[in-house]
C-alpha atoms as a PDB file:
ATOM      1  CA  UNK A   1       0.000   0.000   0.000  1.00  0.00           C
ATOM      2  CA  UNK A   2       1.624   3.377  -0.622  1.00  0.00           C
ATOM      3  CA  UNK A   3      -1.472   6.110   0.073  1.00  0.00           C
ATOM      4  CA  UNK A   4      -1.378   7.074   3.507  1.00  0.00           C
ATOM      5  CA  UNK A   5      -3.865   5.264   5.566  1.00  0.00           C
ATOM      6  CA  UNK A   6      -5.789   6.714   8.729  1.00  0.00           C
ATOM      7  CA  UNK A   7      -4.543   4.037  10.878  1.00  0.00           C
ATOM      8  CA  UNK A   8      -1.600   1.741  11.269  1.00  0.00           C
ATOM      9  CA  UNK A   9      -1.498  -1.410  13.316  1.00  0.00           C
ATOM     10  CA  UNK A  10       2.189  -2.021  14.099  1.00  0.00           C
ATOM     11  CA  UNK A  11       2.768  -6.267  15.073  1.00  0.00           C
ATOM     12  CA  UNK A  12       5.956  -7.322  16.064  1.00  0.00           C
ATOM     13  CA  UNK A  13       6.153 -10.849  15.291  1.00  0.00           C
ATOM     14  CA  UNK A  14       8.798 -13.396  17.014  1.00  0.00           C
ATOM     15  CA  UNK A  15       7.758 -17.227  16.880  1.00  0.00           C
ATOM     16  CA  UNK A  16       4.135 -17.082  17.665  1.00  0.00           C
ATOM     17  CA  UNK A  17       2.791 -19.575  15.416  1.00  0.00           C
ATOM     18  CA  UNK A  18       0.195 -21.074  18.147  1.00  0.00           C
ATOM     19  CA  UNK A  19      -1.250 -17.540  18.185  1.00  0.00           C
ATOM     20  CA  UNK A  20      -0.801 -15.490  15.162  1.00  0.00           C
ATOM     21  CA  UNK A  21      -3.598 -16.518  13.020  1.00  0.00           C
ATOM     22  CA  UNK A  22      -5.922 -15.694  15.316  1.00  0.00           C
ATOM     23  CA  UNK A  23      -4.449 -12.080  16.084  1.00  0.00           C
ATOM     24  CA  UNK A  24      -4.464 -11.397  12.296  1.00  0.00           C
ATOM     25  CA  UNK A  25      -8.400 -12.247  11.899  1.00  0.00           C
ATOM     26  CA  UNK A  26      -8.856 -10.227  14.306  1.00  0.00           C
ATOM     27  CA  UNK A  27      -7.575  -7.332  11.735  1.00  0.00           C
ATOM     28  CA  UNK A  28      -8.854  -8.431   8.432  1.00  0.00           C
ATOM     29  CA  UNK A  29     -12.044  -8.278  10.308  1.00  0.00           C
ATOM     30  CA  UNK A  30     -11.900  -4.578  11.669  1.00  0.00           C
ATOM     31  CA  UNK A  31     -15.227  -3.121  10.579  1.00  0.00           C
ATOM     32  CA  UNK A  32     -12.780   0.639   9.541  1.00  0.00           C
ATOM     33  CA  UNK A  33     -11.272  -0.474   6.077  1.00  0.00           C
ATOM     34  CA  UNK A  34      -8.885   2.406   5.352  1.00  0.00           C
ATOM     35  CA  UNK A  35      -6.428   0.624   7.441  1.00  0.00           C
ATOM     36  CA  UNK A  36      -2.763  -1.128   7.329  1.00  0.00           C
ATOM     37  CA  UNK A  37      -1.334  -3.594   9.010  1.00  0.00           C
ATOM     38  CA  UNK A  38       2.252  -3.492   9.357  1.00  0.00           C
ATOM     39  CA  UNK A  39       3.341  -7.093  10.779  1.00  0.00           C
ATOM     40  CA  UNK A  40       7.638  -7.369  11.592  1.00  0.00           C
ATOM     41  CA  UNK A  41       9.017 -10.779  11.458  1.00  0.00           C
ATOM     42  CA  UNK A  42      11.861 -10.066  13.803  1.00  0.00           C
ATOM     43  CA  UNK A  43      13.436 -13.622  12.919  1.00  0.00           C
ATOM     44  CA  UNK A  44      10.893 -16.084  13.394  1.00  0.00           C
ATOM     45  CA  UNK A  45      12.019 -19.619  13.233  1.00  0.00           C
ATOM     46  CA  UNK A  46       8.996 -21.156  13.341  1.00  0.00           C
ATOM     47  CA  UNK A  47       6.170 -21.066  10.746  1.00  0.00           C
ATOM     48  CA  UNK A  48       5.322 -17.575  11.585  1.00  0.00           C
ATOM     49  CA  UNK A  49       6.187 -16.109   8.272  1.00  0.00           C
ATOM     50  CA  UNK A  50       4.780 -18.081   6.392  1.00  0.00           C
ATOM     51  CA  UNK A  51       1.522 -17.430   8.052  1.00  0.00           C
ATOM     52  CA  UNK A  52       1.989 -13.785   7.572  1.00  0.00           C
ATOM     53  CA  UNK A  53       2.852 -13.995   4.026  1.00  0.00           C
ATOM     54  CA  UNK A  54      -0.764 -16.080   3.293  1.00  0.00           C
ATOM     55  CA  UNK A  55      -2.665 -13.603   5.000  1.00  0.00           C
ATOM     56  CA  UNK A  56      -1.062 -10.731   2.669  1.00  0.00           C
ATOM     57  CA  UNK A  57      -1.903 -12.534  -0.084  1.00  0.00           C
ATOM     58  CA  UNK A  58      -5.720 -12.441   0.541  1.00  0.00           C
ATOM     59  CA  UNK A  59      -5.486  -8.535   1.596  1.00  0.00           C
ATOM     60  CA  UNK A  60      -3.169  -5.697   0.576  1.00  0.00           C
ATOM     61  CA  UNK A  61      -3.735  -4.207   4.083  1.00  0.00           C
ATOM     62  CA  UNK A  62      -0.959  -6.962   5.082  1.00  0.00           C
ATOM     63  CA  UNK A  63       2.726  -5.087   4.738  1.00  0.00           C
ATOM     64  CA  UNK A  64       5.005  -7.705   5.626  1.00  0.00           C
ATOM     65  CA  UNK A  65       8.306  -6.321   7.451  1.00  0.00           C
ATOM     66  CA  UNK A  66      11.453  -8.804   7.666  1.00  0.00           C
ATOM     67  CA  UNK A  67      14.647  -8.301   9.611  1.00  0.00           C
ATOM     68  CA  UNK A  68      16.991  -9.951  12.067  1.00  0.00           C
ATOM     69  CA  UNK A  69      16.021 -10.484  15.467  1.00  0.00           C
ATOM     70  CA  UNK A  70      16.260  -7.479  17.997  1.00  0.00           C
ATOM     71  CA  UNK A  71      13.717  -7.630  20.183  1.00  0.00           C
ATOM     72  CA  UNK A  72      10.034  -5.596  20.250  1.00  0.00           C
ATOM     73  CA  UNK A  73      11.583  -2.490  20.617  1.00  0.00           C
ATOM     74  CA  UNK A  74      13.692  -3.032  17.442  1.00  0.00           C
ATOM     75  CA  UNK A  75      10.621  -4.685  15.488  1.00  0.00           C
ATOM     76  CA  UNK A  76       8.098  -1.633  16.638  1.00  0.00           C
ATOM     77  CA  UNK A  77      10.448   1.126  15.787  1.00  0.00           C
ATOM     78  CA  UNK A  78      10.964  -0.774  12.330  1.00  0.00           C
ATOM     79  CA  UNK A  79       7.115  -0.951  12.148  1.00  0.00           C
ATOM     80  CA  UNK A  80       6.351   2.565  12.606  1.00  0.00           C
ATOM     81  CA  UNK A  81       9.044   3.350  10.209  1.00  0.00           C
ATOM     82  CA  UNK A  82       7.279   1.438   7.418  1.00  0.00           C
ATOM     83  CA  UNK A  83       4.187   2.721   8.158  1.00  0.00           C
ATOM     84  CA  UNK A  84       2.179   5.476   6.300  1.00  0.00           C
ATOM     85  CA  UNK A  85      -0.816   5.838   9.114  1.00  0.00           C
ATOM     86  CA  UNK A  86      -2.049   9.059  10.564  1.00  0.00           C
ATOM     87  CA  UNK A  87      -2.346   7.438  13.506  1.00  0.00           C
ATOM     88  CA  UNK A  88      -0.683   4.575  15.018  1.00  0.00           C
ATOM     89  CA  UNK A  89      -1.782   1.528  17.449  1.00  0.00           C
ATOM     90  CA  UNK A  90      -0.225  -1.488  18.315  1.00  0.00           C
ATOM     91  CA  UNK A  91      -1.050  -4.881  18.881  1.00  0.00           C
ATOM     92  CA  UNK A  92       1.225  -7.929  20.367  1.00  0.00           C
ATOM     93  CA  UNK A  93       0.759 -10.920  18.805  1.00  0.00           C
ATOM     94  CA  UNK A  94      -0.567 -13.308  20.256  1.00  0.00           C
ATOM     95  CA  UNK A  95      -3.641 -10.801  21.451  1.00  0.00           C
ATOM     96  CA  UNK A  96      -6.320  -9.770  19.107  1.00  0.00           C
ATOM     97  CA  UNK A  97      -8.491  -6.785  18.629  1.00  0.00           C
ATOM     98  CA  UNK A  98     -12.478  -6.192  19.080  1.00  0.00           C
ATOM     99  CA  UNK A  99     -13.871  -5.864  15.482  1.00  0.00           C
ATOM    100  CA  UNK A 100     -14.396  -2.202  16.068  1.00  0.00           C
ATOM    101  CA  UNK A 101     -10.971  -1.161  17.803  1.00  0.00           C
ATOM    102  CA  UNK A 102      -9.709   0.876  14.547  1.00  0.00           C
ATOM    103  CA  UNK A 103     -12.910   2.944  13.822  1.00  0.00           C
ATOM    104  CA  UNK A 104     -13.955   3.543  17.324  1.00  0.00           C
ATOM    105  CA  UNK A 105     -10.259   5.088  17.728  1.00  0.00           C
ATOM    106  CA  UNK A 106     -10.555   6.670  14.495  1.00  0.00           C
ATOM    107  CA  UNK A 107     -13.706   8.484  15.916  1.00  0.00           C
ATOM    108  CA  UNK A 108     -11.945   9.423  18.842  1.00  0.00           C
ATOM    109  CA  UNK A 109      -9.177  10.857  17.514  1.00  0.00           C
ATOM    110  CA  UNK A 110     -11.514  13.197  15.188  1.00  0.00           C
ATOM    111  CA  UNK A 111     -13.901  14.073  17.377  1.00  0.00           C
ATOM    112  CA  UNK A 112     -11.002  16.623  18.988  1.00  0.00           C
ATOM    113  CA  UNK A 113      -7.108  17.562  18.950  1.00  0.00           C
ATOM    114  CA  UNK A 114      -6.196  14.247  20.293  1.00  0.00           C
ATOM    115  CA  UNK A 115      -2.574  13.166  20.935  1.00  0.00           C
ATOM    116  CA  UNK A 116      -2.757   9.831  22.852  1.00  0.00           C
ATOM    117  CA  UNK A 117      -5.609   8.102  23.285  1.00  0.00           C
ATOM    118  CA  UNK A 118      -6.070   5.136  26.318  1.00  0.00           C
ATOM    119  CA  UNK A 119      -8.375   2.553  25.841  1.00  0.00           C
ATOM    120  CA  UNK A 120     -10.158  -0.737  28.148  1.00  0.00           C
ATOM    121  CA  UNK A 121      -8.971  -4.019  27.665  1.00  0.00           C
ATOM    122  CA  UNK A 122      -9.756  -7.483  28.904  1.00  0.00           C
ATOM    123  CA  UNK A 123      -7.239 -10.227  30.312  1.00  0.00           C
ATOM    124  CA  UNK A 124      -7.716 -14.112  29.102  1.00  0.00           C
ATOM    125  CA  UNK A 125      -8.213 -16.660  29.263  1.00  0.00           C
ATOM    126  CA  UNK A 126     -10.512 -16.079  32.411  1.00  0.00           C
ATOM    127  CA  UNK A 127     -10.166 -19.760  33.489  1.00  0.00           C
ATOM    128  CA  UNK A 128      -7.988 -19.527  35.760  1.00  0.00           C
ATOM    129  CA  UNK A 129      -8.677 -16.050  36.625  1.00  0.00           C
ATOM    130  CA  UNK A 130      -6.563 -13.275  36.319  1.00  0.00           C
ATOM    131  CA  UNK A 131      -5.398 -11.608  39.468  1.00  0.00           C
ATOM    132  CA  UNK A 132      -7.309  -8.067  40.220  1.00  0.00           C
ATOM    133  CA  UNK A 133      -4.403  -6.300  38.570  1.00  0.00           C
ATOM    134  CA  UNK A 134      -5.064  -6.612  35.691  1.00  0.00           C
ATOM    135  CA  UNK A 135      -8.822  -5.945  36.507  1.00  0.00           C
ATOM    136  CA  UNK A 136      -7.304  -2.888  37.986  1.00  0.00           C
ATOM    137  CA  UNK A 137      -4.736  -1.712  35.261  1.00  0.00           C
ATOM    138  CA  UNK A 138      -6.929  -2.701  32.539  1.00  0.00           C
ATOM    139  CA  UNK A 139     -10.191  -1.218  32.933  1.00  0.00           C
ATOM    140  CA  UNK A 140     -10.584   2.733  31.825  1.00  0.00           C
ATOM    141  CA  UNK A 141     -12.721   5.401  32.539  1.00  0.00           C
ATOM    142  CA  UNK A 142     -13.791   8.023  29.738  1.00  0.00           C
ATOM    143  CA  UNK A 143     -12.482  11.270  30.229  1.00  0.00           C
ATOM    144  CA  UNK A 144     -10.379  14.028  28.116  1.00  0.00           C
ATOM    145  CA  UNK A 145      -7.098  15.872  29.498  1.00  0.00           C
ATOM    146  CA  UNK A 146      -6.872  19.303  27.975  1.00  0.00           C
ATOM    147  CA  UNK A 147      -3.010  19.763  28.649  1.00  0.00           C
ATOM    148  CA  UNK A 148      -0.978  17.269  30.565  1.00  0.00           C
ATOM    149  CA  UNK A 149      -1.959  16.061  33.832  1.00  0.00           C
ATOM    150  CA  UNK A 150       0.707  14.481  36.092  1.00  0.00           C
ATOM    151  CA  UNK A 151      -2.139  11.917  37.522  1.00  0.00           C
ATOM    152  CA  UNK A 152      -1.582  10.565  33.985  1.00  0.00           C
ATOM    153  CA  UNK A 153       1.889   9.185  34.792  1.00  0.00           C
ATOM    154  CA  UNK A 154       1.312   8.893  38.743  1.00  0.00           C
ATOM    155  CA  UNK A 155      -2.061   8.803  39.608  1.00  0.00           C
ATOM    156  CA  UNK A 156      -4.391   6.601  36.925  1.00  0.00           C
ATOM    157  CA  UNK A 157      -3.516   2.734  37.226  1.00  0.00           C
ATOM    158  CA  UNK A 158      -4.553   2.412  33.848  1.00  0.00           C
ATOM    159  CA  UNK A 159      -2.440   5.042  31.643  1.00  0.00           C
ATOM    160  CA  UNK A 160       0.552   2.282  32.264  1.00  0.00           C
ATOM    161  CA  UNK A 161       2.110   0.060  31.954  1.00  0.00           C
ATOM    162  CA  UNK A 162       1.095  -1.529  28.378  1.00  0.00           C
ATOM    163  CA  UNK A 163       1.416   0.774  25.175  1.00  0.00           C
ATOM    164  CA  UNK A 164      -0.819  -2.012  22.900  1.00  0.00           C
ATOM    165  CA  UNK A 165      -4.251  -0.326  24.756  1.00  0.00           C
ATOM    166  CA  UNK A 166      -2.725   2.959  23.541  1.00  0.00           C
ATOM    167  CA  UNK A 167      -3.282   4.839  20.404  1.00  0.00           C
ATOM    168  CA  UNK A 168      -0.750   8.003  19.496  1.00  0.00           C
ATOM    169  CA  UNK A 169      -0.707  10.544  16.677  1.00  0.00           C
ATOM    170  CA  UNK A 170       1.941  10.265  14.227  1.00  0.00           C
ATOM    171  CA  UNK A 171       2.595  13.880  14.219  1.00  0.00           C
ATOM    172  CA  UNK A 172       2.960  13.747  18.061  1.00  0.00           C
ATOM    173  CA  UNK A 173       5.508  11.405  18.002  1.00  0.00           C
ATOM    174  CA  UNK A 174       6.996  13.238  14.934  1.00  0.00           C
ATOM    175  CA  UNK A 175       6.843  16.279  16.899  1.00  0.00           C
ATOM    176  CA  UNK A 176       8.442  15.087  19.995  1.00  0.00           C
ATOM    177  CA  UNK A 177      10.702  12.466  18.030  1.00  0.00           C
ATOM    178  CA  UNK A 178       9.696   9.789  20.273  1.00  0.00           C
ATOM    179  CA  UNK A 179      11.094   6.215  18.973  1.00  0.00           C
ATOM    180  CA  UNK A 180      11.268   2.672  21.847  1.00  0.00           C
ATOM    181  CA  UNK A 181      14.151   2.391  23.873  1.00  0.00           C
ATOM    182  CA  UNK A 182      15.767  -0.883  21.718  1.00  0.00           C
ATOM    183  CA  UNK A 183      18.530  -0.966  24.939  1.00  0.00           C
ATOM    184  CA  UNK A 184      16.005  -2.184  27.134  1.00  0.00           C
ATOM    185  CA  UNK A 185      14.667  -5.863  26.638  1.00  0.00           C
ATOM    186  CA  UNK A 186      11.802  -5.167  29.004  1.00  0.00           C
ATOM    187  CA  UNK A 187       9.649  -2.638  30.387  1.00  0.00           C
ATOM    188  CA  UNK A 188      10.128  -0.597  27.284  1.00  0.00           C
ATOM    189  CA  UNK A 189       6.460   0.293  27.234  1.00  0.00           C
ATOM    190  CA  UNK A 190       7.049   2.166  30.641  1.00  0.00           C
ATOM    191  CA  UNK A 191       9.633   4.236  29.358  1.00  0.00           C
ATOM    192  CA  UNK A 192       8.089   5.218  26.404  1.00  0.00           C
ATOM    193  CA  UNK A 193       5.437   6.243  28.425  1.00  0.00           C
ATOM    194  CA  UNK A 194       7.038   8.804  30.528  1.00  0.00           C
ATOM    195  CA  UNK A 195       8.741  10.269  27.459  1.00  0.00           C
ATOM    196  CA  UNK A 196       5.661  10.746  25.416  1.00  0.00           C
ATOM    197  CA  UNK A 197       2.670  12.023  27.995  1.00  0.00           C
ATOM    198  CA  UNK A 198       4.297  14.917  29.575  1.00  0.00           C
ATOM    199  CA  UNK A 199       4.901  16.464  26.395  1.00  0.00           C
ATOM    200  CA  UNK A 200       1.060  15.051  25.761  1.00  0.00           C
ATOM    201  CA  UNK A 201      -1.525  18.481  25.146  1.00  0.00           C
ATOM    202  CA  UNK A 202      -4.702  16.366  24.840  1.00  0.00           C
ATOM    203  CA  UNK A 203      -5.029  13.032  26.202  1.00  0.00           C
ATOM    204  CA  UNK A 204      -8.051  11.122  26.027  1.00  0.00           C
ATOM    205  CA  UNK A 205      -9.755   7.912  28.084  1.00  0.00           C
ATOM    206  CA  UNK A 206     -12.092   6.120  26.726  1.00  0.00           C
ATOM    207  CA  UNK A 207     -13.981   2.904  28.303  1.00  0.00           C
ATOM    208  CA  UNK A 208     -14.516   0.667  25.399  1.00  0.00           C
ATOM    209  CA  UNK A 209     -12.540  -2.542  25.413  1.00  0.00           C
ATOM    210  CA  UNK A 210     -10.806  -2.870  22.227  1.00  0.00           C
ATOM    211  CA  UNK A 211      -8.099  -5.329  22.777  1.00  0.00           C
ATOM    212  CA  UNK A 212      -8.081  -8.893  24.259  1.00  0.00           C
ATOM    213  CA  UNK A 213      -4.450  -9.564  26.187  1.00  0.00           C
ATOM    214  CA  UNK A 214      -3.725 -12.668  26.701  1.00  0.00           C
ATOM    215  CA  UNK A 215      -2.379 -12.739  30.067  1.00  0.00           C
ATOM    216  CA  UNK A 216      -0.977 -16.435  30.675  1.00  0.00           C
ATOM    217  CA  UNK A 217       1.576 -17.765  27.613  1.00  0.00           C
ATOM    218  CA  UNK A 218       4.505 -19.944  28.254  1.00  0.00           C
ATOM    219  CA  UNK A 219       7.526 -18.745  26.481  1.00  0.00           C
ATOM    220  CA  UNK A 220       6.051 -14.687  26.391  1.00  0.00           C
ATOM    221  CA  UNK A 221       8.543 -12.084  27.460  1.00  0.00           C
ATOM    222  CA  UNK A 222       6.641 -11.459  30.472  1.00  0.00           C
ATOM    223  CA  UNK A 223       6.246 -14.645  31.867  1.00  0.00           C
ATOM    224  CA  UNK A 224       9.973 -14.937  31.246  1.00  0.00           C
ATOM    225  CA  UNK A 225      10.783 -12.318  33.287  1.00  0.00           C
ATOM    226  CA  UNK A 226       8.455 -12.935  36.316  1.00  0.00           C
ATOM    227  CA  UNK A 227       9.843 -16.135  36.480  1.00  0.00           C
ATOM    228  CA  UNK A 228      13.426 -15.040  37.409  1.00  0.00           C
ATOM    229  CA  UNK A 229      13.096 -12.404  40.403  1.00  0.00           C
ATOM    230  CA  UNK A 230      16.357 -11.288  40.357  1.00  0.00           C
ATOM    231  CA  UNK A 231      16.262 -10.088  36.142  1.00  0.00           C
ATOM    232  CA  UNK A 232      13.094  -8.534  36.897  1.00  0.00           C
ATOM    233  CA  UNK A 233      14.200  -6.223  39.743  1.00  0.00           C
ATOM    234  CA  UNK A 234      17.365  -5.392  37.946  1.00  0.00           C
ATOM    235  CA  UNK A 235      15.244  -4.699  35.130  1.00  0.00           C
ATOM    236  CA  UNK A 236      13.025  -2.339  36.864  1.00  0.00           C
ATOM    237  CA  UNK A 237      16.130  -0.471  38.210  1.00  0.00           C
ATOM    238  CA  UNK A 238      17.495   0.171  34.355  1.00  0.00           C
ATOM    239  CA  UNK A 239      14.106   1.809  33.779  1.00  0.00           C
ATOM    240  CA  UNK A 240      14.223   4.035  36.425  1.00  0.00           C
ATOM    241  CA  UNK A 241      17.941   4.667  36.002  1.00  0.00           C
ATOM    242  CA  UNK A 242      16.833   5.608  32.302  1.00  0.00           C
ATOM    243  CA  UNK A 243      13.474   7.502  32.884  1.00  0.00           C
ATOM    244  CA  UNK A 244      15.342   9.727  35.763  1.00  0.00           C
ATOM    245  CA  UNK A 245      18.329  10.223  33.547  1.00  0.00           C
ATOM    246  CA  UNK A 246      15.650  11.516  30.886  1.00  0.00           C
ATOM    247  CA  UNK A 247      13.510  13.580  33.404  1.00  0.00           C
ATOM    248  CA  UNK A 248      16.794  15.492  33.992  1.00  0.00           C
ATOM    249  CA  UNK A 249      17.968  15.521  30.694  1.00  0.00           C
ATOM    250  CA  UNK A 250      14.554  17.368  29.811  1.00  0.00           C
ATOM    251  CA  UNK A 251      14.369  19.570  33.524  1.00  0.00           C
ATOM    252  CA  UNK A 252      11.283  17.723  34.466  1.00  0.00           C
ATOM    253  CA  UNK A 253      12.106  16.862  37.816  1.00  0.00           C
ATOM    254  CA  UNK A 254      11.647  20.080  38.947  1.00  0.00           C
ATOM    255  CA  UNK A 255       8.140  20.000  37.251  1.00  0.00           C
ATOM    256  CA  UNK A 256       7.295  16.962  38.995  1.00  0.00           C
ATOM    257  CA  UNK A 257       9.958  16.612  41.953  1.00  0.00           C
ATOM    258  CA  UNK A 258       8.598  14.533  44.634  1.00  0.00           C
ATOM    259  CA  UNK A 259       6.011  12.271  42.373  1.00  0.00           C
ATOM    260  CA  UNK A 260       8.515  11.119  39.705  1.00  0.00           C
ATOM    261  CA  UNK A 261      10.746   9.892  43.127  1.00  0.00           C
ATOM    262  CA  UNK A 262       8.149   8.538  45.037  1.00  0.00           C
ATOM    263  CA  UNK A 263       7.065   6.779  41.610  1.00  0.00           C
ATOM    264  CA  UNK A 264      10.688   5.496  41.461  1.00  0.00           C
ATOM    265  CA  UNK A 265      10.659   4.100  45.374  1.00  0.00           C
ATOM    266  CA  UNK A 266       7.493   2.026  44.485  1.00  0.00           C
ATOM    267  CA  UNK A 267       8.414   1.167  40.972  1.00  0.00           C
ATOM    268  CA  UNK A 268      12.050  -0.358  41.880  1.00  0.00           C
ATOM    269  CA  UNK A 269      11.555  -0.453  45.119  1.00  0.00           C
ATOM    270  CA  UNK A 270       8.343  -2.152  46.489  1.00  0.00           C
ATOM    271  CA  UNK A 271       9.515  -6.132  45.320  1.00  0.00           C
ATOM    272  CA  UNK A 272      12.904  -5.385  46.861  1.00  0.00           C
ATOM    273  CA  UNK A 273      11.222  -3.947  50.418  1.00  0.00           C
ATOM    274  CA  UNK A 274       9.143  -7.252  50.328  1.00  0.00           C
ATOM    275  CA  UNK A 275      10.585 -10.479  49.002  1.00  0.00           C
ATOM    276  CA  UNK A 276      13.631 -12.199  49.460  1.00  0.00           C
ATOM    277  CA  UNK A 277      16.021 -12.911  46.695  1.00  0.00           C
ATOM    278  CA  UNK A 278      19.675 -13.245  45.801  1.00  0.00           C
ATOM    279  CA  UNK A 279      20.208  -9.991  44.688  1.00  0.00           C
ATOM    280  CA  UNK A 280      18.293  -8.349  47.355  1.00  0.00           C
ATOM    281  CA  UNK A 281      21.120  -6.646  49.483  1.00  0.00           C
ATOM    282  CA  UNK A 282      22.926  -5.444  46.243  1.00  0.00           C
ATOM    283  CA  UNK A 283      19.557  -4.456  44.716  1.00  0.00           C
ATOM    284  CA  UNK A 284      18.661  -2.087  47.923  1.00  0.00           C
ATOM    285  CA  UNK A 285      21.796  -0.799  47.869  1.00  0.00           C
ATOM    286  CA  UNK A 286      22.101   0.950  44.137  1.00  0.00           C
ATOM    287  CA  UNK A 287      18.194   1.967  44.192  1.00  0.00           C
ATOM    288  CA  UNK A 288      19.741   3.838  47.214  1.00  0.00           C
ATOM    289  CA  UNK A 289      22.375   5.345  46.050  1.00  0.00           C
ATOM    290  CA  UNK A 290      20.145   6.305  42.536  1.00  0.00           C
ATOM    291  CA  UNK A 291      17.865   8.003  44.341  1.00  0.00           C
ATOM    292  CA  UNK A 292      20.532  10.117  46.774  1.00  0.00           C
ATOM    293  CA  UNK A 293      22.349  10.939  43.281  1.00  0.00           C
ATOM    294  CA  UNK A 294      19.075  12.813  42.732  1.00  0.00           C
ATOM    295  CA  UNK A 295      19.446  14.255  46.226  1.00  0.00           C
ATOM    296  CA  UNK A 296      15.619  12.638  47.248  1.00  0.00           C
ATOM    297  CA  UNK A 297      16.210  14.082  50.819  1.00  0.00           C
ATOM    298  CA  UNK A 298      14.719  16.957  49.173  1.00  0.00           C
ATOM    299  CA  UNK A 299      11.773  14.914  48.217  1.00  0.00           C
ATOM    300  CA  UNK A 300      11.008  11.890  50.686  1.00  0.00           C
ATOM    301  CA  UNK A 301       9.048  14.568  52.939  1.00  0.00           C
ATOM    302  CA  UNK A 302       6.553  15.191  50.951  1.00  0.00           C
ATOM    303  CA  UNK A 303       6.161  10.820  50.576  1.00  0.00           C
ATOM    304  CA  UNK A 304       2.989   9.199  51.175  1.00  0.00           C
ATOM    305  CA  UNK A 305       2.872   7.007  54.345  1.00  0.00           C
ATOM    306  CA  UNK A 306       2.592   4.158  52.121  1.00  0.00           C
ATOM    307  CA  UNK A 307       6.055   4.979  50.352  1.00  0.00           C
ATOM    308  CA  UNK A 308       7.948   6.258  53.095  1.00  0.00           C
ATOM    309  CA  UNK A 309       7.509   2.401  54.513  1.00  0.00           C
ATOM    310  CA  UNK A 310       8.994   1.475  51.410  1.00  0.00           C
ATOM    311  CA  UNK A 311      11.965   3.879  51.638  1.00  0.00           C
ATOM    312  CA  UNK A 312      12.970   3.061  54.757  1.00  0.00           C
ATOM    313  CA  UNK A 313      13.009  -0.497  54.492  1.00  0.00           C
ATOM    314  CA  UNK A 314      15.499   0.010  51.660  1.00  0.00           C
ATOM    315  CA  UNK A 315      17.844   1.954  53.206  1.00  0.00           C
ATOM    316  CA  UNK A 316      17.521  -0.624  56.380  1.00  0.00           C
ATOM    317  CA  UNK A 317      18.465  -3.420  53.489  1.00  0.00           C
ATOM    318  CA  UNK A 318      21.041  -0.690  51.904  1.00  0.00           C
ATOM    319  CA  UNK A 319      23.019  -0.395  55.678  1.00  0.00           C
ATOM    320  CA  UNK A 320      23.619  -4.220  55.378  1.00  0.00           C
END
């Protein structure tokens, strides 16, 4: 397809055979036509390209992207770059959209200036059930932001952590020359995040849930991650390291000061305060030292009951 389109669907592919049928039916059956679908192999192995290459045969909407393995950061950023959509979306896959989750973003988005738009979601399989989490994070409320709002990045549960229930405007990210973090093999939807909505001027929340995520997959990059404690922690410290190096980079903290640190205690902080693992010690120890490079003694005053707990237990761990 080479006319611009009013929405692309970016879908980084990486051996998901099982899956990936059923997340492309999901688009050939979106009831807004003027549409593309703009599906990276990012070095399948499996029969995943193949797949891929019979649905583009049936429908031009296909666009077929192939490079060497990088990760999703690497396969989105390569997606958006072959893209041609006025607006962009994204969809994992092994999830799968609601038949109307193009147009009734396409409505949104011209119904007013819109930059990012957040949308409802539902977690399956729902046998066995999905912890309230994701009931929490993945249900939305409808409501606009005229200008940014910090409760978008510390207040709503549901503007994070996941950037496939979120819609942008290429000319946003154009403007702000926003691109994922391909450094970081997880959590990359978190940073993005906090680089894109404070330079957000309309924002909008709507409760309709457009996307099925399917929360329980053996060999996904999230249950890879919860299943070694230590990565995951030492994960979550790289993003903070890299959204606090950003937020300085930009003079945000002073926008935001004691929110973007008492984020950062919680964020890097909480499954370090509370469970025991190898790392634990070490862990407590350079979250420490992170935040006093940011001189948080400025800050932790202002800290919620709930996070100063946090903060001291880590610099009881840190003294160790």
């Amino acid at each position: 397809m080479s006319k611009a389109v009013k929405i692309s669907v970016i879908v980084p592919v990486y051996n998901v055979q099982d899956y990936l049928a059923f997340a492309l039916q999901s688009l050939a059956a979106q009831t807004l036509k003027d549409v593309e679908f703009v599906c990276v192999n990012d070095g399948s192995t499996d029969n995943s390209l193949a797949i891929l290459e019979e649905f583009a045969k049936k429908d031009e909407r296909f666009v077929i992207v192939n490079k060497k393995n990088g990760g999703l950061s690497s396969a989105r950023n390569a997606g958006i770059k072959a893209s041609t959509g006025q607006y962009i979306m994204f969809l994992d896959s092994d999830d799968y959209y609601a038949e109307n989750a193009c147009e009734r973003i396409w409505i949104e988005f011209e119904e007013a200036p819109t930059d990012i738009i957040i949308f409802g979601s539902i977690a399956i399989p729902q046998t066995p059930r999905p912890s309230d989490w994701y009931f929490w994070n993945m249900t939305v409320y409808s409501h606009r932001y005229y200008g940014f709002n910090e409760n978008l990045l510390f207040g709503i549960p549901s503007s994070k952590p996941f950037v496939w229930r979120q819609a942008f405007s290429r000319a946003f990210l154009d403007r702000i020359g926003l691109t994922f973090d391909e450094d970081v093999k997880f959590g990359e939807d978190i940073i993005f995040q906090f680089k894109a909505f404070p330079y957000a001027d309309n924002v909008s929340y709507i409760s309709d849930p457009l996307y099925y995520y399917r929360w329980q997959r053996n060999g996904s990059l999230m249950s890879k991650a919860v299943s070694k404690y230590d990565r995951l922690v030492r994960e979550h410290l790289n993003i903070t390291k890299k959204i606090l190096e950003f937020f300085k980079e930009r003079d945000l903290i002073k926008v935001y000061d004691w929110r973007i640190f008492e984020w950062a205690t919680e964020f890097a902080g909480k499954d370090i305060a509370c469970h025991e693992f190898d790392s634990r010690i070490a862990c407590a120890k350079e979250l420490i030292e992170l935040l006093n490079s940011y001189d948080v003694k400025l800050y932790k005053g202002f800290f919620s009951r709930y996070h100063s707990k946090i903060y001291k237990k880590l610099r009881k761990l840190a003294k160790r």
